[in-house]
N, C-alpha and C. Protein backbone atom coordinates (compact mmCIF):
# COMPACT_ATOMS: atom_id res chain seq x y z
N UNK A 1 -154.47 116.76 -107.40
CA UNK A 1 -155.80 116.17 -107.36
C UNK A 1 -156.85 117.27 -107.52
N UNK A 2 -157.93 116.86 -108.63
CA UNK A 2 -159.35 118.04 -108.84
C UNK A 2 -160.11 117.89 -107.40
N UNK A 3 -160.17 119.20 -106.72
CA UNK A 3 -161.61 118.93 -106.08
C UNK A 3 -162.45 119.90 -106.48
N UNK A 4 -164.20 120.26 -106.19
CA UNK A 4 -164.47 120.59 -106.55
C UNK A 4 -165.79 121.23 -105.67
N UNK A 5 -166.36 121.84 -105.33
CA UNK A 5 -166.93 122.70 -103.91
C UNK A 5 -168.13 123.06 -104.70
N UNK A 6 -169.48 122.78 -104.28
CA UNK A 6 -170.28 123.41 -104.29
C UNK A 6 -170.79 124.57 -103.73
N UNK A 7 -171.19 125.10 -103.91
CA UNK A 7 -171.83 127.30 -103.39
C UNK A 7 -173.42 127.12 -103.46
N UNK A 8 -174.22 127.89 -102.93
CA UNK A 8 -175.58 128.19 -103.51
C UNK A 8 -176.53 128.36 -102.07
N UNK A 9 -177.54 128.67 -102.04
CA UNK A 9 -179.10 128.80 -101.40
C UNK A 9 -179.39 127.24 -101.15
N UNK A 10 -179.32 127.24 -99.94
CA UNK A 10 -180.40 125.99 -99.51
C UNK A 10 -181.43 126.09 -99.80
N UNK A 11 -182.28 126.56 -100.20
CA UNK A 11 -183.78 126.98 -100.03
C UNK A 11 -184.14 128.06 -100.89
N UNK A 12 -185.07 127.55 -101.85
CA UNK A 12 -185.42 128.41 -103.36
C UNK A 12 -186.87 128.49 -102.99
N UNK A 13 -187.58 129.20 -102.95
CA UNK A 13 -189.34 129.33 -103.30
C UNK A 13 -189.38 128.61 -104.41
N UNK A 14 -190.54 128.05 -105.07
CA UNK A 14 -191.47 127.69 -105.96
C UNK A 14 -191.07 129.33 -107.34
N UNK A 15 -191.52 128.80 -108.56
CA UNK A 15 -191.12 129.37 -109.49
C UNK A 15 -189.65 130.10 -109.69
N UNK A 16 -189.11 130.37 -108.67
CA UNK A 16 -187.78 131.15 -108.38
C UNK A 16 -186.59 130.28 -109.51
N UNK A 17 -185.39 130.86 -109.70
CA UNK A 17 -184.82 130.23 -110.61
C UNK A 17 -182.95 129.78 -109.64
N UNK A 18 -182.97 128.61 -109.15
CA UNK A 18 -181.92 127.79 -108.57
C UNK A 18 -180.64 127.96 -109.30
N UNK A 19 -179.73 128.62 -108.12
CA UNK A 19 -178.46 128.88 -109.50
C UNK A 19 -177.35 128.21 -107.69
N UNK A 20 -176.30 127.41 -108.49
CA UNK A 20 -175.35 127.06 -108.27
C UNK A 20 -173.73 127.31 -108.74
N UNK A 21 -173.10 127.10 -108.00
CA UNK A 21 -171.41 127.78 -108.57
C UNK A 21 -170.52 126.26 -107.72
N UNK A 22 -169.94 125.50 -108.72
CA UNK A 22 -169.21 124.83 -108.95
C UNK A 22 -167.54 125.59 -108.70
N UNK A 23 -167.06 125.51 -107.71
CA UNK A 23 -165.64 125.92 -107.64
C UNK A 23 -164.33 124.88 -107.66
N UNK A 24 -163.36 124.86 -108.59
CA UNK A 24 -162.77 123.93 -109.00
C UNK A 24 -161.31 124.30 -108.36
N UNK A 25 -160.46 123.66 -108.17
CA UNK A 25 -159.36 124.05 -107.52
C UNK A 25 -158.37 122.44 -108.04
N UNK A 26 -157.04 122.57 -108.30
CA UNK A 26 -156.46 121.27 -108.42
C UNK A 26 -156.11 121.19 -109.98
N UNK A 27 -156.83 121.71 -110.76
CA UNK A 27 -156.81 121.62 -112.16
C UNK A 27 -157.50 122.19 -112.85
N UNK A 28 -157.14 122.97 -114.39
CA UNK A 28 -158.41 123.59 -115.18
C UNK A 28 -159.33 123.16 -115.71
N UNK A 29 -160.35 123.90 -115.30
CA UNK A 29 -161.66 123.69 -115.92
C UNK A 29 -161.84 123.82 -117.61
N UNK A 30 -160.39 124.29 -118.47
CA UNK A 30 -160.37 124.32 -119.77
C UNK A 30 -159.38 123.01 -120.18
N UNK A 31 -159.19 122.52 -119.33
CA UNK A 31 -158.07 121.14 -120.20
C UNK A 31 -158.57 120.03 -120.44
N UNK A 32 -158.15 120.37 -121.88
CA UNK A 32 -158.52 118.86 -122.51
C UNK A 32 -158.88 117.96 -122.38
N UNK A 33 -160.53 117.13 -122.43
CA UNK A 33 -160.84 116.01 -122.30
C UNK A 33 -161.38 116.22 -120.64
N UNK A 34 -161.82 117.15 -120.23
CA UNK A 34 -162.44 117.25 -118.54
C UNK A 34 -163.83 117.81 -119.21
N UNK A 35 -164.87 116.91 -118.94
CA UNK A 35 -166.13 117.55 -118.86
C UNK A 35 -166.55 117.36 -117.63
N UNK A 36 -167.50 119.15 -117.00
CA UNK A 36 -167.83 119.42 -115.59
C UNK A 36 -169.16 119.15 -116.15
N UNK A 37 -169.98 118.34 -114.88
CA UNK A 37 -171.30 118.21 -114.77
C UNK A 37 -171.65 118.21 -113.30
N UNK A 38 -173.02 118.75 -113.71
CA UNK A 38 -174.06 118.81 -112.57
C UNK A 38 -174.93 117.04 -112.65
N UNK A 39 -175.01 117.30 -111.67
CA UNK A 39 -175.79 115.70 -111.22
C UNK A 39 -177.05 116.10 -110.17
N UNK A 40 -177.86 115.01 -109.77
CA UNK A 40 -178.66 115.59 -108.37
C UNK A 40 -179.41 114.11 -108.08
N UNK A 41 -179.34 114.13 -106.78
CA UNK A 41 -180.01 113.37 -106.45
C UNK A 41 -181.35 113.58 -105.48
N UNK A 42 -182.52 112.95 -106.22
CA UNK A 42 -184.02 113.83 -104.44
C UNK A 42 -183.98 112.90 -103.62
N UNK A 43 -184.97 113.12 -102.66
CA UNK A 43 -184.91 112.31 -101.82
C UNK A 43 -185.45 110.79 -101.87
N UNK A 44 -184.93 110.02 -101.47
CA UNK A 44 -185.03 108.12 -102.06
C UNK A 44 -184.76 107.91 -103.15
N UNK A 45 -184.41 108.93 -104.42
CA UNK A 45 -184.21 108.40 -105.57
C UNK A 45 -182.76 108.26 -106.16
N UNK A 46 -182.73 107.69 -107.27
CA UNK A 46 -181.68 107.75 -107.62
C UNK A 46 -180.80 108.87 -108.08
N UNK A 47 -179.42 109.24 -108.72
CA UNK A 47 -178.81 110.04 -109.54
C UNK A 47 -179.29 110.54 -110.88
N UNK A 48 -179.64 111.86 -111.02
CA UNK A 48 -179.98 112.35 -112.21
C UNK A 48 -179.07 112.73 -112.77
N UNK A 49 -178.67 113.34 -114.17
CA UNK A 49 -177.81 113.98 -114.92
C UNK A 49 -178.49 114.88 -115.03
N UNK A 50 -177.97 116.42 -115.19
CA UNK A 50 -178.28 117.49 -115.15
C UNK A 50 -177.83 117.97 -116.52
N UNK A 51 -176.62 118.15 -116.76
CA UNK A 51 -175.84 118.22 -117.74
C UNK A 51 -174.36 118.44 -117.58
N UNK A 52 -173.90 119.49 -118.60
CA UNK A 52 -172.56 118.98 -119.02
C UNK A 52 -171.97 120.40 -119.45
N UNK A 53 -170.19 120.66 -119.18
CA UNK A 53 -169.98 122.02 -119.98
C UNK A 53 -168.74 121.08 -120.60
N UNK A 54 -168.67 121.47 -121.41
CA UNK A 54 -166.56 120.43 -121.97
C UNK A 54 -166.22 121.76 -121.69
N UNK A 55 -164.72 120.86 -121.59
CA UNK A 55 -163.36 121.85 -121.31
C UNK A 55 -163.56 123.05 -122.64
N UNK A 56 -164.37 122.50 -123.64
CA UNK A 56 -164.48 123.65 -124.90
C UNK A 56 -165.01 124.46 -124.75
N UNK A 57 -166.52 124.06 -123.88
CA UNK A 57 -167.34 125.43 -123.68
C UNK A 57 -168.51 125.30 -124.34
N UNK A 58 -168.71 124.17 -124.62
CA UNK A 58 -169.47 123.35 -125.53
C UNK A 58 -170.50 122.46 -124.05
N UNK A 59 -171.95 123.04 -124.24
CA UNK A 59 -172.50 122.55 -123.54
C UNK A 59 -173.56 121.52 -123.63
N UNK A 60 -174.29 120.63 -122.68
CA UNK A 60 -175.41 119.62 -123.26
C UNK A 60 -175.85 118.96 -121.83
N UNK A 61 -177.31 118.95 -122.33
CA UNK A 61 -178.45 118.96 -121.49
C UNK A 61 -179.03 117.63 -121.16
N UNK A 62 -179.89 117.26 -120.23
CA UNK A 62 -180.75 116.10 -120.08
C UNK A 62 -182.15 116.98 -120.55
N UNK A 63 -182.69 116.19 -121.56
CA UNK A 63 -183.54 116.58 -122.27
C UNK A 63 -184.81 116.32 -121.63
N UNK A 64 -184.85 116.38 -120.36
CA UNK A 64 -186.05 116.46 -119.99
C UNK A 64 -186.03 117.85 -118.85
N UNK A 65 -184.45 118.33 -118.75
CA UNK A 65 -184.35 119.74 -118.11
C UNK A 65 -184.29 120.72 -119.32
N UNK A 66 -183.60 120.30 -120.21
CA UNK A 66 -183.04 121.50 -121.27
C UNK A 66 -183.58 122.32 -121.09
N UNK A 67 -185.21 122.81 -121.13
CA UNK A 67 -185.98 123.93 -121.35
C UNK A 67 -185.45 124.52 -120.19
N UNK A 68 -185.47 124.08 -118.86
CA UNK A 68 -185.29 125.30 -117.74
C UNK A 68 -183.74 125.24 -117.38
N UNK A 69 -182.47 124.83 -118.06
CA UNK A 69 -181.25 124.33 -117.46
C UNK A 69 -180.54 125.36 -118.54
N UNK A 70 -179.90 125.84 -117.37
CA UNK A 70 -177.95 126.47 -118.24
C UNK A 70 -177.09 126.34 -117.28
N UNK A 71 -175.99 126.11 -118.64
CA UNK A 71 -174.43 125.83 -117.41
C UNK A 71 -173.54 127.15 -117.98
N UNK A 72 -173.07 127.46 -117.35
CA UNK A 72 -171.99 128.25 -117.74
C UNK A 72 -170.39 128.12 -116.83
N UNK A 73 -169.47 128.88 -117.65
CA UNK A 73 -168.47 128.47 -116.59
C UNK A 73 -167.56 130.11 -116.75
N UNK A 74 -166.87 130.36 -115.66
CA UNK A 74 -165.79 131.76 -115.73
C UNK A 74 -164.76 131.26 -115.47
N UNK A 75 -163.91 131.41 -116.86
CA UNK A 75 -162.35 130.42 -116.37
C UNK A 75 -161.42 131.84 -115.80
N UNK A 76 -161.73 132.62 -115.55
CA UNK A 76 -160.95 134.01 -114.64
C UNK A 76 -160.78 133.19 -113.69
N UNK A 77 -162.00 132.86 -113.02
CA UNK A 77 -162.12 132.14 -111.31
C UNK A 77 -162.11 130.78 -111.75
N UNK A 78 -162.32 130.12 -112.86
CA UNK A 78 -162.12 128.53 -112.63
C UNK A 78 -163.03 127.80 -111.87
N UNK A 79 -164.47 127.90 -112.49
CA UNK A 79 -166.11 127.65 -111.74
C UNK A 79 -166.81 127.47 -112.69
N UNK A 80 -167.41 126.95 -112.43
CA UNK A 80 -168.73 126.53 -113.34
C UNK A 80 -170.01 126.46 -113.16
N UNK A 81 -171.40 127.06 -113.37
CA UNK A 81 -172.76 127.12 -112.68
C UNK A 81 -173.87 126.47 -113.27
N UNK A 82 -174.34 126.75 -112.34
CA UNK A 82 -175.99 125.89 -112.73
C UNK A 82 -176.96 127.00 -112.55
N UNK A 83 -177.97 127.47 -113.53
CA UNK A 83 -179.35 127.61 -113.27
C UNK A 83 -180.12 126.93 -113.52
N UNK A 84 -181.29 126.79 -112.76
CA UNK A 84 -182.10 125.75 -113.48
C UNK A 84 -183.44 126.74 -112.83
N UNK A 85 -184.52 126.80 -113.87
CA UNK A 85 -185.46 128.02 -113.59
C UNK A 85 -186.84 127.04 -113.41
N UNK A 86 -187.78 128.36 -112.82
CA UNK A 86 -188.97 127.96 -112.62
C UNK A 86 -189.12 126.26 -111.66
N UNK A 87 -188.35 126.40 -110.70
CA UNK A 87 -188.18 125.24 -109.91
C UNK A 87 -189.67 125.07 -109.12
N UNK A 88 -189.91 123.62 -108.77
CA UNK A 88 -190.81 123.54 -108.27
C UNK A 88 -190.26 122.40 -107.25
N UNK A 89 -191.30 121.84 -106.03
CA UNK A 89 -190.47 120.97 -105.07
C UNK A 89 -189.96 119.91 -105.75
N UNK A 90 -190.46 119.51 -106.62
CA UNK A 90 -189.66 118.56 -107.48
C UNK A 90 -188.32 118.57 -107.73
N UNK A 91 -187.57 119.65 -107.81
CA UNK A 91 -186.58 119.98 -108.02
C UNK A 91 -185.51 119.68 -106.66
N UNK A 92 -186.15 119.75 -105.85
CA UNK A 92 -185.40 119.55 -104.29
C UNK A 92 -184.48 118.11 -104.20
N UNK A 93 -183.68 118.53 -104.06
CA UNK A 93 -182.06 117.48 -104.07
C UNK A 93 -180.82 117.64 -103.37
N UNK A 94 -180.14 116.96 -103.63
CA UNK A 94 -178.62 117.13 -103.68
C UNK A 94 -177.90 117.26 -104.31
N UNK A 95 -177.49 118.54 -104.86
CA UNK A 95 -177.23 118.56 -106.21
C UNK A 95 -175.12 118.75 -106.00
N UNK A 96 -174.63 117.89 -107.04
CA UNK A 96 -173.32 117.62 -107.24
C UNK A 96 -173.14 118.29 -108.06
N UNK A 97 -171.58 118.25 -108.49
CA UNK A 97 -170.90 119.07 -109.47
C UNK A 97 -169.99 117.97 -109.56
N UNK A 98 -169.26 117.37 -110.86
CA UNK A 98 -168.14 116.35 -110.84
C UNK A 98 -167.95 116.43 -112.28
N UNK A 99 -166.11 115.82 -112.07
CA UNK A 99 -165.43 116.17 -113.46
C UNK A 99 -165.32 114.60 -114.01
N UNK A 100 -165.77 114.39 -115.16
CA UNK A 100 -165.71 113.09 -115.74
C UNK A 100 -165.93 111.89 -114.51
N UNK A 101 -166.90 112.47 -113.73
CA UNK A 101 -167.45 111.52 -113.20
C UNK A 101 -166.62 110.62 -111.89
N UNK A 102 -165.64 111.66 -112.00
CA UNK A 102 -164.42 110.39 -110.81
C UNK A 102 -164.09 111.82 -110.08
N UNK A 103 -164.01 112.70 -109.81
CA UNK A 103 -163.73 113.63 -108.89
C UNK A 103 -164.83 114.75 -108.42
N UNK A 104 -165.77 114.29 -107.32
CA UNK A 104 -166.82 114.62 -107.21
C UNK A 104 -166.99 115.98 -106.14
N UNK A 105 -167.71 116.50 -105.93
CA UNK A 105 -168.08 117.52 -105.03
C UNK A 105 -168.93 116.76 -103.61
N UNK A 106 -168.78 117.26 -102.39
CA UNK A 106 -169.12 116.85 -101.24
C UNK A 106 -171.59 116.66 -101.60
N UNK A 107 -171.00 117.59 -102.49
CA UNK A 107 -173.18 117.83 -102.77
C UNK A 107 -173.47 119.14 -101.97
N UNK A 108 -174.57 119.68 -102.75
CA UNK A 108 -175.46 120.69 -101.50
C UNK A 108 -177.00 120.45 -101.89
N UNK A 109 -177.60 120.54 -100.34
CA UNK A 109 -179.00 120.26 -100.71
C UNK A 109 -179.40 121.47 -101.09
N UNK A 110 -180.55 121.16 -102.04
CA UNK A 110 -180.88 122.28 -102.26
C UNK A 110 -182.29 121.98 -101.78
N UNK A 111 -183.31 122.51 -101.03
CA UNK A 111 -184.73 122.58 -101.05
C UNK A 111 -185.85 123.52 -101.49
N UNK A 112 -186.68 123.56 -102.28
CA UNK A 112 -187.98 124.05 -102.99
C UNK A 112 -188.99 123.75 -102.23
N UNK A 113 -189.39 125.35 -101.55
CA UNK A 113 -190.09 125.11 -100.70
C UNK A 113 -190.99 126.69 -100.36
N UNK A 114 -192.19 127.10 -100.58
CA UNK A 114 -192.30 128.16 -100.00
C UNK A 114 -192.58 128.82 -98.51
């Protein structure tokens, strides 16, 4: 079974740039047909999509983050990250990590806040 662990800073200042590490354990983050995504949810609202890495390495955005969003992944360690820059409280969530959408991460809040 994939699980999958979120890492990171509770608590980012304003303009600062929010980076997360997705740790995967159970299965590779390069096999076939597994795309890892970031998700987030703020507070009262619903689930956002963040984006996306495929098992290729081949990445893709919600086009209303693209400008401040990268994913990357290190298959040495078998992880996958999030930056997302120039954060503002808006940005403040719960941000997930999940593989095709059915094997999810517990969440970490993240808060934007100076």
């Amino acid at each position: 079974q994939v699980q999958l662990q979120e890492s990171g800073p509770g608590l980012v200042k304003p303009s600062q740039t929010l980076s997360l590490t997705c740790t995967v354990s159970g299965g590779s983050i390069t096999t076939n047909h597994y795309y890892w995504n970031w998700i987030r949810q703020p507070p009262g609202k619903g689930l956002e999509w963040i984006g996306v890495i495929q098992y290729s390495g081949s990445t893709y955005y919600n086009s209303s983050l693209k400008s401040r969003t990268s994913i990357s992944r290190d298959t040495s360690k078998n992880l996958f990250t999030l930056q997302l820059s120039s954060v503002t409280p808006e940005d403040t969530a719960v941000y997930y990590c999940t593989t095709n959408l059915y094997y999810w991460g517990q969440g970490t809040q993240v808060t934007v806040s100076s």
